[in-house]
Protein backbone atom coordinates (compact mmCIF):
# COMPACT_ATOMS: atom_id res chain seq x y z
CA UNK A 1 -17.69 17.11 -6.68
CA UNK A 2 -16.85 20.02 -4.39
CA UNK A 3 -14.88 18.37 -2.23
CA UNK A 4 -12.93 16.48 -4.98
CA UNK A 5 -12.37 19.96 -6.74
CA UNK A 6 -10.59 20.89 -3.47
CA UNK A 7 -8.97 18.22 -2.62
CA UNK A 8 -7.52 15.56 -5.22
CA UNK A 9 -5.43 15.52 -7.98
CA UNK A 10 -7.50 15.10 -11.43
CA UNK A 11 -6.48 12.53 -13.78
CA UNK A 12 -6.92 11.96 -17.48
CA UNK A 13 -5.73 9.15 -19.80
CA UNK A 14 -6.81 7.84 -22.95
CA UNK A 15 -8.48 4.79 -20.95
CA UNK A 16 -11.61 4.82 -19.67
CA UNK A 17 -12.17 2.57 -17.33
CA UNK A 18 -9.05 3.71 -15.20
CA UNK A 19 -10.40 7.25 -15.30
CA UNK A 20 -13.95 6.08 -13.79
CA UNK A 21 -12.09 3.72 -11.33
CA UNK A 22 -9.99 6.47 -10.53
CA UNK A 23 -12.44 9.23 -9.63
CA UNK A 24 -14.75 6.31 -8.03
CA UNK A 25 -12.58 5.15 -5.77
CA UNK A 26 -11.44 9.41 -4.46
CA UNK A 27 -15.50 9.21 -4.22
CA UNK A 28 -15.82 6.31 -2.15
CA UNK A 29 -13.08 7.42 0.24
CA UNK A 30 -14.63 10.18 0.91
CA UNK A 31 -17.15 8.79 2.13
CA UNK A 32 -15.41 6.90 4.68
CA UNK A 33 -14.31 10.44 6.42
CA UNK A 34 -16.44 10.88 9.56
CA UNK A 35 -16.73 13.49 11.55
CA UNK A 36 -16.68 12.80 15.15
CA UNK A 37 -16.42 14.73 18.43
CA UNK A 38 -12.91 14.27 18.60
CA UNK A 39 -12.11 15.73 14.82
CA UNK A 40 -12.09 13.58 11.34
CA UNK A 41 -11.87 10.01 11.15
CA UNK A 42 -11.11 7.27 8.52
CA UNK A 43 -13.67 4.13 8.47
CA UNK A 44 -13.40 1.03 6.90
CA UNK A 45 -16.92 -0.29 6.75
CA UNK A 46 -20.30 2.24 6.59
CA UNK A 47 -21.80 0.15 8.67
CA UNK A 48 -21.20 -0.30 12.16
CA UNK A 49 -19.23 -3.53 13.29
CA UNK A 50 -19.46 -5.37 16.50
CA UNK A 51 -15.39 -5.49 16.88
CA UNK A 52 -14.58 -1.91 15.92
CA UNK A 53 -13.65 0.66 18.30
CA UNK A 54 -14.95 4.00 19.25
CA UNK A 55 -16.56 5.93 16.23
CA UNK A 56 -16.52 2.46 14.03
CA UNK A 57 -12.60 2.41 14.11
CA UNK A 58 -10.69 -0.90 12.39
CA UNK A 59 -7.02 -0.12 12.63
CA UNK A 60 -6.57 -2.90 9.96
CA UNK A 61 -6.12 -0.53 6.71
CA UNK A 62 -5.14 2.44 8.59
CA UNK A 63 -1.99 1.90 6.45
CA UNK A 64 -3.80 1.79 3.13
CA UNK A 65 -5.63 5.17 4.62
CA UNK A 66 -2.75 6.94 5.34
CA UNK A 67 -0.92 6.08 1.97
CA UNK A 68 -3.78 6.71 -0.32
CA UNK A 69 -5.05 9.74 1.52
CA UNK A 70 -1.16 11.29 1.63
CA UNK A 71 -2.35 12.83 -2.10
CA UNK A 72 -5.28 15.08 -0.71
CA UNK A 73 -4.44 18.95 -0.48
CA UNK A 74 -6.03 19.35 2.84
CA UNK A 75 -3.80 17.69 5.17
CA UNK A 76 -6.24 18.10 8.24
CA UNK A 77 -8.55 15.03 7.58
CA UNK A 78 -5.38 12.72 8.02
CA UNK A 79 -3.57 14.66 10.62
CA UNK A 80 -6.83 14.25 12.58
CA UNK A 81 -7.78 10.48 12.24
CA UNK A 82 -4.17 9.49 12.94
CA UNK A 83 -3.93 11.86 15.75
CA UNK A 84 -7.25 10.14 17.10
CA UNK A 85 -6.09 6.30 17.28
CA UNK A 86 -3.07 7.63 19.37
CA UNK A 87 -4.89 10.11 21.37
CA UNK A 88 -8.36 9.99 21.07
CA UNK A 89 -9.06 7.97 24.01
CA UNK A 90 -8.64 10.39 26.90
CA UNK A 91 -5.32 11.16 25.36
CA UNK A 92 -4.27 7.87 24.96
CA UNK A 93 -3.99 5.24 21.84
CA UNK A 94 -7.47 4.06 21.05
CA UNK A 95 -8.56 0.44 22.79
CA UNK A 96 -7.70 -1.36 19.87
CA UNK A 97 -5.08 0.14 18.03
CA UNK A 98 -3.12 -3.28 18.52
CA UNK A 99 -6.09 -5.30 17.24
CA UNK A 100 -4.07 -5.69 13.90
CA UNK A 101 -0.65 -5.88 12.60
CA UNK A 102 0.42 -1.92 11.43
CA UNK A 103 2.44 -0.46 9.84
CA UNK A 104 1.77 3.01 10.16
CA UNK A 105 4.74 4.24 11.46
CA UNK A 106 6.39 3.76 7.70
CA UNK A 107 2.87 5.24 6.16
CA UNK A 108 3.07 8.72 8.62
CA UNK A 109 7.26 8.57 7.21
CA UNK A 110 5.45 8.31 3.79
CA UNK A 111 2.78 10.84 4.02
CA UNK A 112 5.50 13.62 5.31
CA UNK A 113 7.25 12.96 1.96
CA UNK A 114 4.56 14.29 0.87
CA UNK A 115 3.37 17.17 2.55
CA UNK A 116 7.06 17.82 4.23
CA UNK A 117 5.54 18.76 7.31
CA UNK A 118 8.11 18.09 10.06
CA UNK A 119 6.06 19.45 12.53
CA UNK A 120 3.27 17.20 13.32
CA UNK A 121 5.80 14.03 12.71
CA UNK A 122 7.79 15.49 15.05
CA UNK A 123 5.07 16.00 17.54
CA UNK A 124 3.67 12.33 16.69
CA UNK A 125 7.16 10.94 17.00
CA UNK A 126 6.91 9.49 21.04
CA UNK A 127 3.37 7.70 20.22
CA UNK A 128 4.74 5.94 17.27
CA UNK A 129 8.16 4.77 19.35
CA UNK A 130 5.72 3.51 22.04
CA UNK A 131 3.55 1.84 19.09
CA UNK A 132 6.97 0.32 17.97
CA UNK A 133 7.75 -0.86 21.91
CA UNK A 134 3.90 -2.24 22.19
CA UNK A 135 5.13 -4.70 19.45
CA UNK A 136 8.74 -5.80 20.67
CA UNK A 137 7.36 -6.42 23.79
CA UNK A 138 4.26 -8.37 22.53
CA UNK A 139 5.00 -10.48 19.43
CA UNK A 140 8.91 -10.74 19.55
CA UNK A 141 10.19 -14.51 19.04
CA UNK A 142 12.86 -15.63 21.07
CA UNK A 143 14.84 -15.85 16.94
CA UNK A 144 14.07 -12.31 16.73
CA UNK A 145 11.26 -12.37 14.52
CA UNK A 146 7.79 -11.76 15.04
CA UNK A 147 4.55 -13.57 15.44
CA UNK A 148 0.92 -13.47 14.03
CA UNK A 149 -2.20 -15.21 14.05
CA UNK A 150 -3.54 -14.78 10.88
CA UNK A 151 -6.45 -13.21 11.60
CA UNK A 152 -4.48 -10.33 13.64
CA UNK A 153 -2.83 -9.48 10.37
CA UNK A 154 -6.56 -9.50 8.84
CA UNK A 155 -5.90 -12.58 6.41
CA UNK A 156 -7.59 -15.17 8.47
CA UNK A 157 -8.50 -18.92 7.20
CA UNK A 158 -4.89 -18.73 5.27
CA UNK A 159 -3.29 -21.27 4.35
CA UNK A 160 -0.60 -21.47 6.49
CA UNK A 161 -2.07 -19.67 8.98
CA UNK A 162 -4.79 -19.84 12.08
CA UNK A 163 -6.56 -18.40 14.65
CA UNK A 164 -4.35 -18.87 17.83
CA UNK A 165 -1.19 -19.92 15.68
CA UNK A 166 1.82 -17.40 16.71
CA UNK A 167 3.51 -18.33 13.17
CA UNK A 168 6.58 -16.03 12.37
CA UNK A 169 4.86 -14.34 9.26
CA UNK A 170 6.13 -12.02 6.21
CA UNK A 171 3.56 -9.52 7.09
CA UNK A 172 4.24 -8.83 10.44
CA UNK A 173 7.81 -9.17 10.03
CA UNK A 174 7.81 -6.67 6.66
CA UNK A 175 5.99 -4.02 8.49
CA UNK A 176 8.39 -4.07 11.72
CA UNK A 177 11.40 -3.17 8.91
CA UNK A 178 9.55 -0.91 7.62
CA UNK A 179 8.73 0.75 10.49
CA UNK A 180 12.21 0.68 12.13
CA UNK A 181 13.31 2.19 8.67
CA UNK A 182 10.84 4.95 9.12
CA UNK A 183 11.67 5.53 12.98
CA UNK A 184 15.29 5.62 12.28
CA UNK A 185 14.23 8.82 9.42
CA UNK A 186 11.52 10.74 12.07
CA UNK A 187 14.42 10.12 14.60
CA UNK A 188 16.68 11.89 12.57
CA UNK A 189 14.44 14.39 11.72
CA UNK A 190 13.30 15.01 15.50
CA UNK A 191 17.17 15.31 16.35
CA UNK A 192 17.90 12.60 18.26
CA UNK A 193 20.81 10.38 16.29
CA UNK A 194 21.24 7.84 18.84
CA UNK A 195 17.13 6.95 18.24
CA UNK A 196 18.22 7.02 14.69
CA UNK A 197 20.77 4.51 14.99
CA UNK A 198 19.24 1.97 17.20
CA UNK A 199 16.03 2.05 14.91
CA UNK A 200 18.43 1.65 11.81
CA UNK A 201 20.26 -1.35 13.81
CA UNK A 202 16.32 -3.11 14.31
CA UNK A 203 16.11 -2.54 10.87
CA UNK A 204 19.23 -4.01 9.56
CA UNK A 205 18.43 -7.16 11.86
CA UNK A 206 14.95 -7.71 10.48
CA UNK A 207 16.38 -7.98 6.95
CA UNK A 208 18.84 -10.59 7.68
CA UNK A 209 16.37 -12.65 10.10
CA UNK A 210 13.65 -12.26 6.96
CA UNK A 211 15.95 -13.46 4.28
CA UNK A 212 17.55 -16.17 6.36
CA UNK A 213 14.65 -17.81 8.28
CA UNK A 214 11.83 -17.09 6.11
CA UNK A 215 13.14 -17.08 2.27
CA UNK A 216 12.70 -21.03 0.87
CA UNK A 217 15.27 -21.56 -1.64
CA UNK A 218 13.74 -24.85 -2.62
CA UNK A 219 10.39 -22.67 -3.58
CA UNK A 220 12.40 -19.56 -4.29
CA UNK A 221 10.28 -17.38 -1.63
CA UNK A 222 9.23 -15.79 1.59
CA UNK A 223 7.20 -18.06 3.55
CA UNK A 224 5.50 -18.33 6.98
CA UNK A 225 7.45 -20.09 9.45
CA UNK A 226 5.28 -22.10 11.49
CA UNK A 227 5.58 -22.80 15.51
CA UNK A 228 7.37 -26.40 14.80
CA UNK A 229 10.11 -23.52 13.53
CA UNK A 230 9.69 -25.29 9.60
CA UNK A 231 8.67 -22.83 6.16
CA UNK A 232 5.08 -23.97 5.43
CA UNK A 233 5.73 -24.95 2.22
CA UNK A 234 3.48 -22.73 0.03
CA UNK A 235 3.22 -20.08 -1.68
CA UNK A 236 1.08 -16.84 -0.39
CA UNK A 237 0.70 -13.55 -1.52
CA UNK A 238 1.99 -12.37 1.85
CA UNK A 239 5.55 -13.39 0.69
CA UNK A 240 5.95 -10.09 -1.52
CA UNK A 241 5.39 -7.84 1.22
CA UNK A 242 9.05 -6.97 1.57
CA UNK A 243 9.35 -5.56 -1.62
CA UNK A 244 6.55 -3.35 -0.20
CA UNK A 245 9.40 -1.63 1.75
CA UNK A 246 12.13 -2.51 -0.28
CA UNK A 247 13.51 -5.23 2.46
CA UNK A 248 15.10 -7.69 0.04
CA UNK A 249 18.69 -7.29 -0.83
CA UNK A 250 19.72 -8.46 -5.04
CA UNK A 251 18.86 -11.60 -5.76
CA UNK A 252 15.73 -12.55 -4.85
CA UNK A 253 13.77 -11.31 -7.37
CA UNK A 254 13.37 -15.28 -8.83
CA UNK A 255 9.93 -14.93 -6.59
CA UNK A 256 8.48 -12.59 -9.19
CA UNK A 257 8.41 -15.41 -11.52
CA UNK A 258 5.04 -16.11 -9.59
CA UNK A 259 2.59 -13.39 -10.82
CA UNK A 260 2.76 -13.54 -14.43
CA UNK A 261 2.50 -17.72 -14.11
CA UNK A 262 -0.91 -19.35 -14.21
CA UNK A 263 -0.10 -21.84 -11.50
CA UNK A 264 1.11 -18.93 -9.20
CA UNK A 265 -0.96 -15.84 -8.46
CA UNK A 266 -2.19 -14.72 -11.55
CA UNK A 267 -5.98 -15.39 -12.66
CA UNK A 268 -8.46 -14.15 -15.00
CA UNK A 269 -9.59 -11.10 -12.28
CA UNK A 270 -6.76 -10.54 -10.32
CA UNK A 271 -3.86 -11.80 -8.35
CA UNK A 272 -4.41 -14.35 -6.14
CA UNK A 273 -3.98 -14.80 -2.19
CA UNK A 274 -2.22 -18.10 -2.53
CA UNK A 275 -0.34 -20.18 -5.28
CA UNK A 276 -3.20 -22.18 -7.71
CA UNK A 277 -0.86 -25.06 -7.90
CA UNK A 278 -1.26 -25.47 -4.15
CA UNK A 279 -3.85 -28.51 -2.85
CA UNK A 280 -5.20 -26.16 -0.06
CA UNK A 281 -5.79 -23.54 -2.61
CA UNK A 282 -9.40 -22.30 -1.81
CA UNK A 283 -10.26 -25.31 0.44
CA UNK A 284 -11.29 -23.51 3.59
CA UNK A 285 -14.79 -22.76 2.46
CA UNK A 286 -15.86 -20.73 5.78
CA UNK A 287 -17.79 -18.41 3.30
CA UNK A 288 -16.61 -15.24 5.31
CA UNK A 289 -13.14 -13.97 4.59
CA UNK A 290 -11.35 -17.08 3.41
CA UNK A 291 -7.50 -15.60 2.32
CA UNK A 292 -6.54 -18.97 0.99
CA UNK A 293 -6.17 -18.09 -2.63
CA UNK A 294 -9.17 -15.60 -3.18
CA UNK A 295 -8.74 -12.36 -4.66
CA UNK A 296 -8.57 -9.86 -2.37
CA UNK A 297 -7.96 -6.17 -2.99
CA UNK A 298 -6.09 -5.46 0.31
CA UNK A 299 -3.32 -7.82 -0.94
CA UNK A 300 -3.61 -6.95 -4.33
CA UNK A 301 -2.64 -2.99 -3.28
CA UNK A 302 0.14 -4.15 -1.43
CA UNK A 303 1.86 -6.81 -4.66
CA UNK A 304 1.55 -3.97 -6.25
CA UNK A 305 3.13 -1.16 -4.69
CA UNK A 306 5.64 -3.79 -3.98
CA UNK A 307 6.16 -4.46 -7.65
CA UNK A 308 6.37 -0.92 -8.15
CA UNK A 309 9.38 -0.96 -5.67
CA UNK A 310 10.99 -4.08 -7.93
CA UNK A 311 10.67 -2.09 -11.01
CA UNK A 312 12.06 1.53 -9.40
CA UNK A 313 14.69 0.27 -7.31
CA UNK A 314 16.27 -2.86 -8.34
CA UNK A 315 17.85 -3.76 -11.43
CA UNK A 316 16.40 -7.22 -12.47
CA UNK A 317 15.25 -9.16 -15.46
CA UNK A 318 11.81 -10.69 -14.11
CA UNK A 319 9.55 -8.42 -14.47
CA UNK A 320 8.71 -5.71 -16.79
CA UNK A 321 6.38 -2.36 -16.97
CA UNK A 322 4.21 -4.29 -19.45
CA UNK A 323 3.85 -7.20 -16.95
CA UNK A 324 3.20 -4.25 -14.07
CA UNK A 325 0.52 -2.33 -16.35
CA UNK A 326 -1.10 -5.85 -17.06
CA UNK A 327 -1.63 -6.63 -13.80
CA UNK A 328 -3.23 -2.91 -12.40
CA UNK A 329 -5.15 -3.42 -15.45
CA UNK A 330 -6.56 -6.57 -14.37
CA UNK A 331 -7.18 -4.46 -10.82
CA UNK A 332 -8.97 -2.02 -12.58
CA UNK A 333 -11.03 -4.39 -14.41
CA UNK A 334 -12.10 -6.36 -11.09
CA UNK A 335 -13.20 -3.66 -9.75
CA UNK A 336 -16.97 -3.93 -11.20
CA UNK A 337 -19.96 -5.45 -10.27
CA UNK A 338 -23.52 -5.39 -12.13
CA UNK A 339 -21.69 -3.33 -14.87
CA UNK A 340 -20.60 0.10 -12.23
CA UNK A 341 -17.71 0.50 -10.62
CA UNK A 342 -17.51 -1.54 -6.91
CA UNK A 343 -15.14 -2.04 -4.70
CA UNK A 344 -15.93 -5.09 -2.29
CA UNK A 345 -13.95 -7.42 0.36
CA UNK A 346 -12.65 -10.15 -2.04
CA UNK A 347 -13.64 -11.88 -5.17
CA UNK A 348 -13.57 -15.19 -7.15
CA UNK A 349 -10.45 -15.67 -9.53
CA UNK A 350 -12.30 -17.23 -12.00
CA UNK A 351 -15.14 -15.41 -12.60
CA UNK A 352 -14.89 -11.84 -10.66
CA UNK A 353 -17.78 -12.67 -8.73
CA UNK A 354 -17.79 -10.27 -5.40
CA UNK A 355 -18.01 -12.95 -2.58
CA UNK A 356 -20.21 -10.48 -0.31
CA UNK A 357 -22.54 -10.02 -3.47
CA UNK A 358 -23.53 -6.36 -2.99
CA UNK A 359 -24.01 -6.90 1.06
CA UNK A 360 -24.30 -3.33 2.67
CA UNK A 361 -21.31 -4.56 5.06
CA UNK A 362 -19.59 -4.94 1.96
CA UNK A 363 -19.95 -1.99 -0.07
CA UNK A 364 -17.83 0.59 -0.80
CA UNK A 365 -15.22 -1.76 1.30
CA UNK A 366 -12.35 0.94 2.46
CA UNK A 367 -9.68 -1.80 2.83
CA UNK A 368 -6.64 -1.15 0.10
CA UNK A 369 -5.35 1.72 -1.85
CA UNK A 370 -5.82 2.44 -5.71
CA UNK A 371 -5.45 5.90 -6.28
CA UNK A 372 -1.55 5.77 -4.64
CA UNK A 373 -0.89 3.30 -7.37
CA UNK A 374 -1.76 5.51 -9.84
CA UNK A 375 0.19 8.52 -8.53
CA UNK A 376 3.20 6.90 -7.13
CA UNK A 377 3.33 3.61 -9.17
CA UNK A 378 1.75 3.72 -12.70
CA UNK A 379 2.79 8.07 -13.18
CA UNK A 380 5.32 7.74 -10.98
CA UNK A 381 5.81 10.51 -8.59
CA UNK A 382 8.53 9.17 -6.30
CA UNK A 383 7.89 10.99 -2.99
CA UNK A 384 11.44 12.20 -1.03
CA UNK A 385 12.37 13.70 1.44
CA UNK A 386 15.09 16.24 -0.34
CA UNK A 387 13.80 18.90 -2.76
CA UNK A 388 14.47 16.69 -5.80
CA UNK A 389 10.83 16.17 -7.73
CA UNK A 390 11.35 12.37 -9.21
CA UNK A 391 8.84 11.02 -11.64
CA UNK A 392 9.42 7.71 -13.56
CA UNK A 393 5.95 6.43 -14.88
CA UNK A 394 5.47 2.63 -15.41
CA UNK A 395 3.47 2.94 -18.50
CA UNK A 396 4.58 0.89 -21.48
CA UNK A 397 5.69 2.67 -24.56
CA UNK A 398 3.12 3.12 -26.93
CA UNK A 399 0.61 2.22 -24.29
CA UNK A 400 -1.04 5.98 -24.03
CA UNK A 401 -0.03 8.99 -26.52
CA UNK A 402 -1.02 10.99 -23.55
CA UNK A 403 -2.54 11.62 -19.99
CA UNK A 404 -1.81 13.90 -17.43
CA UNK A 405 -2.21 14.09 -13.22
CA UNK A 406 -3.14 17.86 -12.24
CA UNK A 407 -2.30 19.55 -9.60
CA UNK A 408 -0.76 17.03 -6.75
CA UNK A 409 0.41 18.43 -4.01
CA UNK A 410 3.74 17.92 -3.51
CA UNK A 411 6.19 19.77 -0.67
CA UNK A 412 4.12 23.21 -0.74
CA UNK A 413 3.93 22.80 -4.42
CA UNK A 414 1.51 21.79 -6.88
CA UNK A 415 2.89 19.60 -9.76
CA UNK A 416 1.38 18.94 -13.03
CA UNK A 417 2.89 15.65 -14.96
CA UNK A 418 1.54 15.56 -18.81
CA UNK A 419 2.68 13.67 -21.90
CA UNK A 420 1.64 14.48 -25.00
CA UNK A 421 3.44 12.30 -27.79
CA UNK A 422 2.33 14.78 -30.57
CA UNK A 423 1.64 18.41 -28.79
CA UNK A 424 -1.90 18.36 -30.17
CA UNK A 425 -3.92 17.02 -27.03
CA UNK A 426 -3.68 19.59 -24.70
CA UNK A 427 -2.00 22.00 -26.38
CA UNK A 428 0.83 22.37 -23.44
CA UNK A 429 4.06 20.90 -25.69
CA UNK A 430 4.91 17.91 -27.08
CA UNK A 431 6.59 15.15 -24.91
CA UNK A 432 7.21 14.44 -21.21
CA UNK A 433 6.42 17.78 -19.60
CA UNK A 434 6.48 18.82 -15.66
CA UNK A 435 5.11 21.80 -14.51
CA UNK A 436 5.27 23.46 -10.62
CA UNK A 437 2.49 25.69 -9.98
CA UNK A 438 1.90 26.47 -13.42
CA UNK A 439 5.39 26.99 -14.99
CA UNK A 440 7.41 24.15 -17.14
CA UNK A 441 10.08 23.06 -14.40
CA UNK A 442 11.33 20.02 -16.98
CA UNK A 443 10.65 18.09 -20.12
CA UNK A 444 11.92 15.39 -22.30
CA UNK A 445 11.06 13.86 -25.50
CA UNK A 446 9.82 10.51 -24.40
CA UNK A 447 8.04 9.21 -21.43
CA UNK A 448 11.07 7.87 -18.47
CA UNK A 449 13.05 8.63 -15.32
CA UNK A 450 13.52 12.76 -14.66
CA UNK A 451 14.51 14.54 -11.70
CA UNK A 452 13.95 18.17 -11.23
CA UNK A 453 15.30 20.63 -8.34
CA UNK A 454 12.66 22.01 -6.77
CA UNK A 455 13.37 25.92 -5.71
């Protein structure tokens, strides 16, 4: 309780189970920061694992780490554990910083919108560009895409995936645009324009090789393409990754249509890994980390921030904030076992059984993100890198007549968002009020889109 009081934003909404998920899940992260000999580190499991590196290291979430823990007011326990995978081993990237697809370059660009702090991005800015060569030089198609087995983007035993199979992925090839977006930004910001164009040109060249080799018109979305250089012909989860960085150009928002539909990803507990109208749906049956159509929270954390995206930056009829607050509640509501709050490696669709049970590898599973969704998605807190504050929450009207996200740090600055339809809750005002360390910066009368200068 200490540490929270110190360190995270506190959160209140007439809901209670997003409340308890909310503070459970700052509770469980911080249990995954370790202390080690070469500063603070970020784990994914709490119990050791044969395949991790030095101090228990997985570098598969480190995105999810750095994007959830960009909302924590002391900025050391991040700028440590990223600074040791890319130069905690003897001053060099950690053994298996490659082990899984990243995209960490575009979460470090997201966590300085944050904090601001040009310094250590600046300072970080050669060992991402070499992170960004390891890739080109390793999983670059002769197309210009890139390649991944499935299990090297930590989705193994998908559908249209496999151990071995250098398939020309949405995952893989989302994160490299993202990432070239990002290193175009720290380029600029480290002074070096000619680094900023060439990233932007890697970027620009991803989006048309995504939308032209891997969109399916026919199925109306991204899909792996397989080594026979042919779409595999289902729908995965995986294919609304680029929304994730805002890849897509207008008009192919169509694939949306898949997560409020039955036969596509959405299920009692969740949204699924792959389509339900598929025959391979759940047919692998390994019984270890099967991502053919289970529910799996990793995924689930990226659909949504991607949706998020959708709703914020594109101007489209397929999906609403009522469809968005739906399906976070049905995230939320996963998120149980025995009657408590758990967070796990992947459940059934059906019945929101946890797959691992309550297996000690299992527990307290630091593999997605929840609290960003609530700060950046559902409230809305738009992080930039100008000294405009931008706050659109995706909460349906007449959903809540009032909540409110204390003290988030925020460029220097701690920001207060509260509504209060009738003035009488907490006392502050009635309606959509902001506040910057304390003082009203902005207000409206109803919850929606404002923008405030920052001084």
């Amino acid at each position: 309780w200490e540490w929270m009081k110190a360190n995270i934003p506190f959160f209140d909404c007439p809901q209670d189970n997003f409340l308890e998920l909310y503070y459970y899940r700052w509770w469980t992260y911080r249990k995954h920061i370790e202390k080690t000999p070469a500063g603070y580190a970020i784990t994914e499991f709490l119990v050791p694992r044969s395949y991790a590196d030095r101090y228990n290291l997985i570098s598969c979430a480190l995105g999810h780490h750095i994007y959830e823990g960009r909302w924590l007011r002391d900025k050391t326990y991040l700028d440590q554990a990223i600074n040791i995978w890319f130069r905690g081993n003897d001053g060099k990237p950690m053994n298996k910083l490659h082990k899984f697809s990243s995209w960490v370059p575009d979460a470090v660009y997201n966590r300085f919108l944050v904090n601001g702090d040009t310094a250590f991005v600046r300072n970080l800015f050669p060992d991402l560009e070499q992170e960004y060569r390891y890739w080109e030089t390793h999983n670059r198609l002769p197309n210009g895409l890139y390649w991944q087995e499935d299990v090297k983007d930590g989705m193994e035993e998908s559908i249209s995936g496999g151990r071995g199979k250098k398939n020309a992925r949405p995952t893989i090839n989302s994160y490299m645009y993202g990432n070239a977006t990002a290193m175009a930004q720290l380029a600029m910001l480290s002074g070096q324009p000619e680094k900023e164009t060439d990233y932007a040109r890697k970027a620009d060249t991803l989006k048309y090789l995504v939308q032209n080799l891997l969109w399916q018109p026919y199925q109306a979305f991204f899909e792996t393409r397989l080594e026979n250089d042919s779409l595999c012909q289902v729908r995965e989860a995986i294919g609304f990754i680029p929304w994730y960085f805002n890849l897509p150009d207008k008009g192919y928002e169509n694939a949306w249509k898949q997560v409020g539909d039955e036969n596509g990803f959405l299920a009692p507990y969740g949204l699924t890994t792959a389509e339900r109208r598929s025959p391979s749906f759940r047919s692998r049956g390994v019984g270890k980390c099967e991502w053919d159509g289970a529910v799996w929270p990793f995924a689930t954390s990226q659909t949504l921030t991607a949706m998020a995206n959708l709703l914020n930056n594109y101007s489209q009829p397929v999906v609403t904030d009522s469809l968005y607050f739906s399906l976070l509640e049905r995230y939320v509501e996963s998120q149980y076992h025995r009657g408590r709050p758990y967070i796990g490696e992947y459940l059934d669709e059906v019945t929101g059984y946890w797959l691992k049970g309550d297996e000690e590898r299992s527990r307290y599973y630091n593999h997605s993100t929840f609290n960003d969704l609530i700060i950046s998605g559902l409230i809305g807190l738009h992080p930039r890198p100008d000294h405009t504050l931008l706050i659109n929450p995706l909460i349906p009207e007449a959903t809540w007549d009032w909540f409110c996200l204390d003290k988030i740090p925020y460029h220097g600055k701690l920001i207060s968002i509260v509504w209060d339809k009738t003035g009488l809750h907490y006392g502050k005002g009635k309606g959509f009020l902001i506040f910057v360390n304390d003082t009203l910066a902005g207000s409206a009368g109803k919850l929606g889109r404002i923008r405030i200068e920052l001084k």
